[in-house]
Structures are given as structure tokens and as C-alpha cells.
Protein backbone atom coordinates (compact mmCIF):
# COMPACT_ATOMS: atom_id res chain seq x y z
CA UNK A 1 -39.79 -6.27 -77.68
CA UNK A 2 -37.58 -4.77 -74.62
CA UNK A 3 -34.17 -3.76 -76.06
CA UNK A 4 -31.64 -5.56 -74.12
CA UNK A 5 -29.54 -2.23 -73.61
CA UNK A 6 -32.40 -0.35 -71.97
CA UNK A 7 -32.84 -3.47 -69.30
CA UNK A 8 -28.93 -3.53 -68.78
CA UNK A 9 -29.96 0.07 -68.60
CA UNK A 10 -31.91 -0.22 -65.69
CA UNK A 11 -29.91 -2.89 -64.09
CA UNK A 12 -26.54 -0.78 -63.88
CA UNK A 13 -28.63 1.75 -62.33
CA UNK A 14 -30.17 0.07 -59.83
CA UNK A 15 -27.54 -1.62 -59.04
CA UNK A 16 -25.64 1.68 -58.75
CA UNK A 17 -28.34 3.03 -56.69
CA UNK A 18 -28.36 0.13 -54.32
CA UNK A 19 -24.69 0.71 -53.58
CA UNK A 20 -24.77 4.36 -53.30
CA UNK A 21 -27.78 3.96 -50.26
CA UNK A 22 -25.74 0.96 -48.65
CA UNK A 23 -22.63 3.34 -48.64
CA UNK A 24 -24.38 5.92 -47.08
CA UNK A 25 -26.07 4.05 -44.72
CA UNK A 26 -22.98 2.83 -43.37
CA UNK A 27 -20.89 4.37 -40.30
CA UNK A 28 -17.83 4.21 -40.25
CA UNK A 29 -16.11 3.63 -36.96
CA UNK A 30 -13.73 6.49 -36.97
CA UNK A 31 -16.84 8.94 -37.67
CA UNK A 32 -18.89 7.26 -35.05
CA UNK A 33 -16.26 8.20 -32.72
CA UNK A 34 -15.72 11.82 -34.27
CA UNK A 35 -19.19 12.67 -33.46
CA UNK A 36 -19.13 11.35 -29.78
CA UNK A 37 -15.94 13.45 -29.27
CA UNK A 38 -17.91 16.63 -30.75
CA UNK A 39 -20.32 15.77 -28.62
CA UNK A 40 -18.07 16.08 -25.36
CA UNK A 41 -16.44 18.67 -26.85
CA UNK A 42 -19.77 21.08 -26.38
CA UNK A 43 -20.04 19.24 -22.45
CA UNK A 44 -18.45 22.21 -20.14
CA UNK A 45 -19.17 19.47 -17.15
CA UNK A 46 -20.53 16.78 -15.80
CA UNK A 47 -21.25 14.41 -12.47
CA UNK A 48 -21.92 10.96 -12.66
CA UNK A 49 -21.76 7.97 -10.15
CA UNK A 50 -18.34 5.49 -11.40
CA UNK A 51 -17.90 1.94 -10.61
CA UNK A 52 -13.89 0.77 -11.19
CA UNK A 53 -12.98 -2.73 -11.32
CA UNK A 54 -8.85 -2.79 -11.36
CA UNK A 55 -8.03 -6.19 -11.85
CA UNK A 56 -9.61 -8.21 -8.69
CA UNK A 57 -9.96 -4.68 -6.65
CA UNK A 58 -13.44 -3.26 -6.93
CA UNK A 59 -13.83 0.70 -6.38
CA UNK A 60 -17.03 3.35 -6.27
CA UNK A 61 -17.74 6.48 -5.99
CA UNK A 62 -18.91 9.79 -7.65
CA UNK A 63 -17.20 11.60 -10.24
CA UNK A 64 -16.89 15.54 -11.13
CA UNK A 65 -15.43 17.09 -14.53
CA UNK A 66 -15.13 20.47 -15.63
CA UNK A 67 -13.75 21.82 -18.74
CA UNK A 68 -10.66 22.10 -19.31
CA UNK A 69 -8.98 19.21 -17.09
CA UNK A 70 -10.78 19.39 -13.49
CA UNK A 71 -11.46 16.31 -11.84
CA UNK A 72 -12.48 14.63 -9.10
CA UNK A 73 -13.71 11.43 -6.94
CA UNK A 74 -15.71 11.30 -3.66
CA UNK A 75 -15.07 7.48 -3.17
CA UNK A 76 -17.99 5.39 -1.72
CA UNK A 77 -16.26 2.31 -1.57
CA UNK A 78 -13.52 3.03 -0.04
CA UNK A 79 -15.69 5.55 1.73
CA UNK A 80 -14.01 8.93 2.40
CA UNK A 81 -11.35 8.65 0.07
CA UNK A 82 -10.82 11.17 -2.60
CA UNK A 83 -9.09 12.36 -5.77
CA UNK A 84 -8.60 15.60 -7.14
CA UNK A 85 -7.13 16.88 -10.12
CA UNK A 86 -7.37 20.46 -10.32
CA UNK A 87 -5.35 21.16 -13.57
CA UNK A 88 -1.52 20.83 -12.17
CA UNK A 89 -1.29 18.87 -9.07
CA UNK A 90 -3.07 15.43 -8.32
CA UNK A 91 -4.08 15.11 -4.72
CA UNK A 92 -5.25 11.08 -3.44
CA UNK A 93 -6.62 10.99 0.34
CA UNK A 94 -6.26 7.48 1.24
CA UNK A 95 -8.29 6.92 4.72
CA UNK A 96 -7.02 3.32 5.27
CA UNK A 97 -3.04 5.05 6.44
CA UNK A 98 -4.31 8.45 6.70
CA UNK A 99 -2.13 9.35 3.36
CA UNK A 100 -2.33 12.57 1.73
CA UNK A 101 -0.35 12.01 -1.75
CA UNK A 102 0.03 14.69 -4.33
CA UNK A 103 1.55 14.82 -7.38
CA UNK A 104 2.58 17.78 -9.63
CA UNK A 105 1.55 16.86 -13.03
CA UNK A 106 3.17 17.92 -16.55
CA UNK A 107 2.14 17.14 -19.96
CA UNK A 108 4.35 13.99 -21.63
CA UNK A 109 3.34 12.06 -24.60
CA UNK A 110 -0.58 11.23 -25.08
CA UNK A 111 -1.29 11.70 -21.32
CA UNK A 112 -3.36 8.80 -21.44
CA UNK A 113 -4.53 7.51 -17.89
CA UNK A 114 -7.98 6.39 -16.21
CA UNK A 115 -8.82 9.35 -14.95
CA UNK A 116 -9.34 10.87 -18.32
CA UNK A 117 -10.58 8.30 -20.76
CA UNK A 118 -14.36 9.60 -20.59
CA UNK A 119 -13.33 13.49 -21.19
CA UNK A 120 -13.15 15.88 -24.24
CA UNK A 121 -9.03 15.53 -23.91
CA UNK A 122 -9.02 11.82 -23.54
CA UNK A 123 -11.34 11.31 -26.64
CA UNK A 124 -9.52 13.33 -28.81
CA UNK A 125 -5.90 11.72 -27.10
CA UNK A 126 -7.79 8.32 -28.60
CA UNK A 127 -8.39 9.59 -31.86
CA UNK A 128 -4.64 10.57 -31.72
CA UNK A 129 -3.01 7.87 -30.86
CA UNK A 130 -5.42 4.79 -31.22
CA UNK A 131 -7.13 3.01 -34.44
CA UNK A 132 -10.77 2.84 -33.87
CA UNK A 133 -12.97 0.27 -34.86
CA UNK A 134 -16.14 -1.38 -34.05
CA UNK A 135 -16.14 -4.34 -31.85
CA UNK A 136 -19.42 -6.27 -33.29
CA UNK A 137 -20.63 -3.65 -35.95
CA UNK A 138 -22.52 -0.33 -36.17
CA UNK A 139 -26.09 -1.86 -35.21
CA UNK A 140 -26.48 -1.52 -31.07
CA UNK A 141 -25.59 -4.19 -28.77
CA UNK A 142 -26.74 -5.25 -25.14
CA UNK A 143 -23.63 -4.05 -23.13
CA UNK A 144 -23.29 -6.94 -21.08
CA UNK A 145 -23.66 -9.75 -23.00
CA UNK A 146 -25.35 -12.09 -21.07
CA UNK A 147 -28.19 -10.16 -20.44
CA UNK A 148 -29.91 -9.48 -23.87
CA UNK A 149 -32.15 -7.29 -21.84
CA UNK A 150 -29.68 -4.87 -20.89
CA UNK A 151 -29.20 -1.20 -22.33
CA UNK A 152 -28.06 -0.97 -25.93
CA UNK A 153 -24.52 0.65 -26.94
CA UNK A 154 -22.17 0.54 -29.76
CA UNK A 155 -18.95 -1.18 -28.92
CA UNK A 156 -15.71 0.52 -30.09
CA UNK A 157 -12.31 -1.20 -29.90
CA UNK A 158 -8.92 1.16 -30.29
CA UNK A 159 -5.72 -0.27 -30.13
CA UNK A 160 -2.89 1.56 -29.71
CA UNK A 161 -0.46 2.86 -33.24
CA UNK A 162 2.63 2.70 -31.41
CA UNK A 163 4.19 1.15 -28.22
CA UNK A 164 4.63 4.49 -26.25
CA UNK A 165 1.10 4.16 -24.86
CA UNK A 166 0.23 2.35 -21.68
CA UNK A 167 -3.06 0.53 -22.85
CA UNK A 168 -2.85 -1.54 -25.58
CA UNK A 169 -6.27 -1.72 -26.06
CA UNK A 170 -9.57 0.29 -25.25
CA UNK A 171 -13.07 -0.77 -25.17
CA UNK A 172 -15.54 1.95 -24.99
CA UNK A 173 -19.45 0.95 -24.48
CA UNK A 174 -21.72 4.09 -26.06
CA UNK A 175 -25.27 4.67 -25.37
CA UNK A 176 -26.36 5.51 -29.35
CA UNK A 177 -28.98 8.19 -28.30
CA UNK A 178 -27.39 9.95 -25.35
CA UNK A 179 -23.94 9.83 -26.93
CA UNK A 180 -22.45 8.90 -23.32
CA UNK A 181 -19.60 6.40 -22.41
CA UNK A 182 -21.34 4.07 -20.23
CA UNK A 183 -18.18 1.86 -19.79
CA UNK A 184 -14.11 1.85 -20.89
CA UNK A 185 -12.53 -0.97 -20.57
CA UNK A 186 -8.76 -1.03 -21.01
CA UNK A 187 -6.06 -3.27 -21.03
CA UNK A 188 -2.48 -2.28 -19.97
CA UNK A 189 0.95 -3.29 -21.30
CA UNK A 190 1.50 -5.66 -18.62
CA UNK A 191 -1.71 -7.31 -18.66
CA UNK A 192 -3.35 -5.27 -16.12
CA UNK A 193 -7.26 -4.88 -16.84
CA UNK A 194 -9.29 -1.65 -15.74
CA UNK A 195 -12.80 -1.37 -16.56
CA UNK A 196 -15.33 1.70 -15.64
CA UNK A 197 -18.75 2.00 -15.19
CA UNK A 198 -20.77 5.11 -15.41
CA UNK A 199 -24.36 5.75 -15.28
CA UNK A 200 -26.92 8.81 -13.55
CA UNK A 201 -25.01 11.55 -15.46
CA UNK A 202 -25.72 15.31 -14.82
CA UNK A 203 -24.78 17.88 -17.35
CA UNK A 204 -23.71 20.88 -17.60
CA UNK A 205 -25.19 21.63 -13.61
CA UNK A 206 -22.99 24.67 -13.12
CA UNK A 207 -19.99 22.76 -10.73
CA UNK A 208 -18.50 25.77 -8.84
CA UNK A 209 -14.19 25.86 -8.72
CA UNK A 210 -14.39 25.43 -5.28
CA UNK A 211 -15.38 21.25 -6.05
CA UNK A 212 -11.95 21.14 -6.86
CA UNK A 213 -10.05 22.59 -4.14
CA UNK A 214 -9.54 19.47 -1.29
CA UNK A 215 -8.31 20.22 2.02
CA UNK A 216 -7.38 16.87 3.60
CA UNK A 217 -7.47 16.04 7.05
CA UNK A 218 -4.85 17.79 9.45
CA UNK A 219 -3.49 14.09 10.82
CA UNK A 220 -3.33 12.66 7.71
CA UNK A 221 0.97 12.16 6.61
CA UNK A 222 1.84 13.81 3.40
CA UNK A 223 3.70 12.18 0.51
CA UNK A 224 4.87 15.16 -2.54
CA UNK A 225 5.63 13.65 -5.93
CA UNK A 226 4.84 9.94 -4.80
CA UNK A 227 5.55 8.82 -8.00
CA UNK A 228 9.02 8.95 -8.00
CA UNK A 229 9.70 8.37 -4.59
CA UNK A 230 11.52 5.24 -3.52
């Protein structure tokens, strides 16, 4: 006869078993994130062609990183125009008015802004100052959703811990096996939506310094510290 404490024996530790696999088997958002950032963290640079949608305005072009906070944009569409970041001072060409605007740039707050989301500093900026979760669970998803066909990422949501920050939320698309950001999607204070694109990445392909010096066009006007002019 089966004693009934060696099946509720069996039963506890099965059951115990069953939970301790599930618990391990499961992801958590905030350390599915953690290992992407790692990830970027060990990427000294990269290239990779960027599509921008800014509200109805639609934007493309290629886009240059190097470690620590280099940056830059040949634009496609609009062709010829340009951004650099090379660390201090932001330089936009703008070819429509011939408009050379730079910027000196300091440190305030999370520094959170487009131009950084897919970068070591912006990740860990989100982990900072954002709550991460996933947006339809840990199991792969076709990024646009209506095309089941298309690639497969994990969807992230963050949304911001306090008001100081100037999206309220991100959405970050992840390809599971490459660990890139194919797409950020953010929404601003006001309402304003942003959403990038990027695909045919290049690695660590040895960028020289010199990417990042821009010498605009001698006829173009020049605007210093646009952002606070009148």
C-alpha cells in the first residue's frame, strides 16, 4: 500500500521543482535590458543606416558612433545635411538656408535626447532614470505588427520615474540574437512622437577621429548656441 506521506512526498517536490525551472526560465525585463547595455558597453563603435520619423517629418541617413560620445549623421534625405557631435559642441548643416548651427554642449540632468538613445550612455541613462518592462512578454515578437513575417525582437517599454525627463515613454525593438536596437520609439512630454529605425550595422570597423571633425561650407551663415537664441 503507498503511504500517503511518501506521495505528498513526491508531490511537494515536484511541485517545488516545477516552480524552481519556471523561475529560472523566466527573464526579467530589467535583466534583459542589463545584458543589452553590457553588450554596448563592450561596442567601441559602430555605423549603421537610420530612418527618423518626427511626428509627420520623415528623415534618413547614415549614422557614426564612437566610444565615448562621438556622433554623427550624413543625411540622405535631406541629402547633404549633417550632424556632428564630437564630445562638446553639436554642429547641424542645414542645406535648405545654408545654416551652419552649433551648439556647445554641457552635461544637465539624464542628458536624454535622440541622438543618444541607441548608445552605451543612453542605455545606461535608461536604466537610470526609466522603469523597464516588457511590452508583450519575454518570447520574440514580429516588430511591425502587421507583418507576422517580419524580423523578431523583444519589445521593451520604459517610462520615465520622475517628470524631469523629456520622454515619457520609450519603446525599444531588440533583435534577441544580435542584441541590437533595431527601433526606439519615444514619446515626448508634449505629445511629440519620434521613432528610429536602424538596420545594416557595422561594428567595431576602426572609425578614424577625423569622421568627426565637419567643416561646413564657406557660404553657409553661422548660428553659435542656437538654442538659446531668440
Amino acid at each position: 500500500m503507498i503511504n500517503k506521506k511518501s506521495v505528498f512526498t513526491v508531490i511537494f517536490i515536484s511541485v517545488f521543482i516545477t516552480i524552481t525551472y519556471a523561475q529560472e526560465s523566466i527573464l526579467t525585463a530589467a535583466d534583459f535590458f542589463k545584458g543589452i547595455s553590457e553588450y554596448y558597453g563592450t561596442i567601441k563603435e559602430y555605423e549603421a543606416d537610420m530612418k527618423i520619423q518626427a511626428g509627420k517629418n520623415f528623415m534618413e541617413g547614415r549614422v557614426s558612433f564612437k566610444r565615448p560620445n562621438l556622433l554623427r549623421i550624413d543625411f540622405s534625405d535631406p541629402e547633404t545635411q549633417v550632424l556632428v557631435f564630437n564630445g562638446d559642441i553639436l554642429t547641424i548643416y542645414l542645406p535648405g538656408p545654408q545654416a551652419t548651427l552649433n551648439q556647445s554642449v554641457q552635461s544637465e540632468g539624464s542628458g536624454m535626447s535622440g541622438a543618444n538613445l541607441a548608445t552605451p550612455l543612453g542605455l545606461q541613462l535608461m536604466s537610470r532614470y526609466y522603469t523597464i518592462s516588457y511590452l508583450s512578454g519575454q518570447e520574440p515578437v514580429p516588430i511591425n505588427e502587421e507583418d507576422s513575417a517580419s524580423e523578431k525582437v523583444i519589445k521593451l517599454v520604459l517610462t520615465r520615474r520622475t517628470t524631469s525627463e523629456g520622454f515619457e515613454k520609450i519603446f525599444l525593438s531588440i533583435n534577441p540574437t544580435s542584441k541590437l536596437i533595431r527601433r526606439v520609439e519615444a514619446t515626448s512630454v508634449t505629445g511629440q512622437s519620434f521613432k528610429f529605425d536602424f538596420s545594416g550595422y557595422l561594428l567595431n570597423n576602426n572609425i578614424p577621429d577625423t569622421r568627426f571633425i565637419y567643416d561646413a561650407p564657406s557660404s553657409a551663415n553661422k548660428y553659435n548656441n542656437f538654442f538659446y537664441s531668440e
